[in-house]
Protein backbone atom coordinates (compact mmCIF):
# COMPACT_ATOMS: atom_id res chain seq x y z
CA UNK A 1 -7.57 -22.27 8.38
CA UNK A 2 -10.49 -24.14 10.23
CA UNK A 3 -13.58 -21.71 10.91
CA UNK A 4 -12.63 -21.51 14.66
CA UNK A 5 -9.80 -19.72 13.80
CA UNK A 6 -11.11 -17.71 11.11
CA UNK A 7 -14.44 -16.67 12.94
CA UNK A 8 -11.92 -15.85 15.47
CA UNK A 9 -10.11 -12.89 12.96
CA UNK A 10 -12.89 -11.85 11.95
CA UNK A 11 -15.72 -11.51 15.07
CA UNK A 12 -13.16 -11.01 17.85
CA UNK A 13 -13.60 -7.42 19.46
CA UNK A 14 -9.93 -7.64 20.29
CA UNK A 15 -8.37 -9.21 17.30
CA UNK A 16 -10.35 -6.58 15.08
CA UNK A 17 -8.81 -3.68 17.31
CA UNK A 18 -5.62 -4.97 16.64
CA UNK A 19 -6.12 -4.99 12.88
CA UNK A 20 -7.72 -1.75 12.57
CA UNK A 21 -6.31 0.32 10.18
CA UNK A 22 -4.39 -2.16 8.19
CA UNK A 23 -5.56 -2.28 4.18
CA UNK A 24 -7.70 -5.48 3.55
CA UNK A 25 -4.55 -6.65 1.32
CA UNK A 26 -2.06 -6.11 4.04
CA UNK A 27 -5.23 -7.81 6.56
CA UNK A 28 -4.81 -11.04 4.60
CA UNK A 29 -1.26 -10.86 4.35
CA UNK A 30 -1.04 -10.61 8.05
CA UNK A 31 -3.81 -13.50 8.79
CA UNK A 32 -1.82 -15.82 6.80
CA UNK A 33 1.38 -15.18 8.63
CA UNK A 34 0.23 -16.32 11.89
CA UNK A 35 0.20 -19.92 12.87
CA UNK A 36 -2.60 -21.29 14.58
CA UNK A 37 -1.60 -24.45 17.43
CA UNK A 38 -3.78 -26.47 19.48
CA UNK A 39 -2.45 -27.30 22.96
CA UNK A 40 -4.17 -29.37 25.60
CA UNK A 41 -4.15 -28.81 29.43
CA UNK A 42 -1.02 -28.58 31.76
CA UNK A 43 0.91 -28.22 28.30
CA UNK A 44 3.57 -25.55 27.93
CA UNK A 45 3.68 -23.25 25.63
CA UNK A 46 6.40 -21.20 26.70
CA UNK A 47 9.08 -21.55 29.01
CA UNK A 48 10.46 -18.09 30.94
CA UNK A 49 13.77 -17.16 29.93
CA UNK A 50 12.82 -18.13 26.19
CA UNK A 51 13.95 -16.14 23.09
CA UNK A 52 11.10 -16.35 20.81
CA UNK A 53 10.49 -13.58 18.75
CA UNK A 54 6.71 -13.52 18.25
CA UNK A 55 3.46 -12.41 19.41
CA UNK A 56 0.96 -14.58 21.08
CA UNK A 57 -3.10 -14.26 20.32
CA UNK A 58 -5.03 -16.46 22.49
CA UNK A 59 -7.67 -17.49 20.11
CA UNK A 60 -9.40 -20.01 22.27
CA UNK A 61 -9.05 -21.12 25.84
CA UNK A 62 -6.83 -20.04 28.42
CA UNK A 63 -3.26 -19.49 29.53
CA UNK A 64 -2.18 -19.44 32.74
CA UNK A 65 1.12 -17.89 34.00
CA UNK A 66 3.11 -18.09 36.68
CA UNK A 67 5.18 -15.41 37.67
CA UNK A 68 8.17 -14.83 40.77
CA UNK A 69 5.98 -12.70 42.88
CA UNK A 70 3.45 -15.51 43.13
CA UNK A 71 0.86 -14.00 40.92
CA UNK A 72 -0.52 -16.11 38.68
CA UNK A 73 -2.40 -14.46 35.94
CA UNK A 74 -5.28 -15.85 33.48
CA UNK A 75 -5.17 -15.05 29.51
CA UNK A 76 -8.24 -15.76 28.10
CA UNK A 77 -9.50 -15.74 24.17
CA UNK A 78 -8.16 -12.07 22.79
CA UNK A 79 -5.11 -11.25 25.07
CA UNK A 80 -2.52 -10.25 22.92
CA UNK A 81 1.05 -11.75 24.63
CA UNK A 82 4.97 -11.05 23.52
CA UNK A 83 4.81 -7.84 22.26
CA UNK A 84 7.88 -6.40 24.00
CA UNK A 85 9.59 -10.04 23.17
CA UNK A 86 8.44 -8.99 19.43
CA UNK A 87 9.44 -5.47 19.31
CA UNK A 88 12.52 -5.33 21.55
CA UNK A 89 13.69 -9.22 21.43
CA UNK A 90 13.13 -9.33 24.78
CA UNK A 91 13.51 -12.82 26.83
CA UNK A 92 10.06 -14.14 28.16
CA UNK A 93 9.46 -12.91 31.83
CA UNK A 94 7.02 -16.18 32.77
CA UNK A 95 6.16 -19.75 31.73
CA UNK A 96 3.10 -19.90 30.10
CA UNK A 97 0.60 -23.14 30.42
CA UNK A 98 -2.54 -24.07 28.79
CA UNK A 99 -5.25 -23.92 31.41
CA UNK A 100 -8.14 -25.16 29.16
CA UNK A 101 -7.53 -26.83 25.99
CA UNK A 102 -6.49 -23.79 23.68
CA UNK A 103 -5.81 -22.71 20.32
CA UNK A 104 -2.93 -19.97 19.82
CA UNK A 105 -2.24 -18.09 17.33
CA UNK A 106 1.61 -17.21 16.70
CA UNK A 107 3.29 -14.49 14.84
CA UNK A 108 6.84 -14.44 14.40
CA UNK A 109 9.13 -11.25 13.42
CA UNK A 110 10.27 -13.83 10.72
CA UNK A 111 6.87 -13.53 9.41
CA UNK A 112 6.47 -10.28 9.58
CA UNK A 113 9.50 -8.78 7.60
CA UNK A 114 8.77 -12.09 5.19
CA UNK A 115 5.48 -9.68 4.79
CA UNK A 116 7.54 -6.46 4.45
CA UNK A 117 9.23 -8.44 1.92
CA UNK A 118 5.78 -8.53 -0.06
């Protein structure tokens, strides 16, 4: 894990809300499920009609998305995507591109019940 990523867990107002209330064991357990990727700008990360099964944290950077209604909304470091995708399995509603050079963070539900598993 590169410090980036790991000052990221561990300073991020965000990131920390989302892992309040889990046991340090269950913390690390958690952190070393998710796979951190670099992307670079205009790349896609996801295309809309997808059926990934994960949860994006945008750990650095941005994402940009384009929706139908012509709304194009900006994810910066901390938004939490795909949690409907990851709870429900739930095709992706957008495509999601890398606005400025980013690093995500991916979880998938293969990871997490390879945790339960634990």
């Amino acid at each position: 894990m590169t410090k980036q990523l790991r000052d990221f867990y561990m300073k991020n107002e965000e990131m920390r809300a989302f892992l309040n209330g889990l046991e340090k064991k269950d913390e690390k357990l958690f952190i070393t499920a998710i796979v951190g990727s670099e992307f670079e700008p205009g790349e896609r990360v996801l295309r809309k009609n997808a059926m990934d099964r994960c949860v994006l944290i945008v750990a650095e950077g941005s994402l940009l998305s384009f929706t139908d209604e012509g709304e194009n909304l900006i994810y910066e470091a901390g938004a939490i995507l795909g949690v409907e995708q990851f709870l429900f399995n739930r095709q992706w509603s957008q495509d999601l591109i890398c606005g400025r050079q980013a690093t995500i963070c991916k979880l998938k539900y293969e990871a997490l019940l390879d945790m339960i598993l634990k």
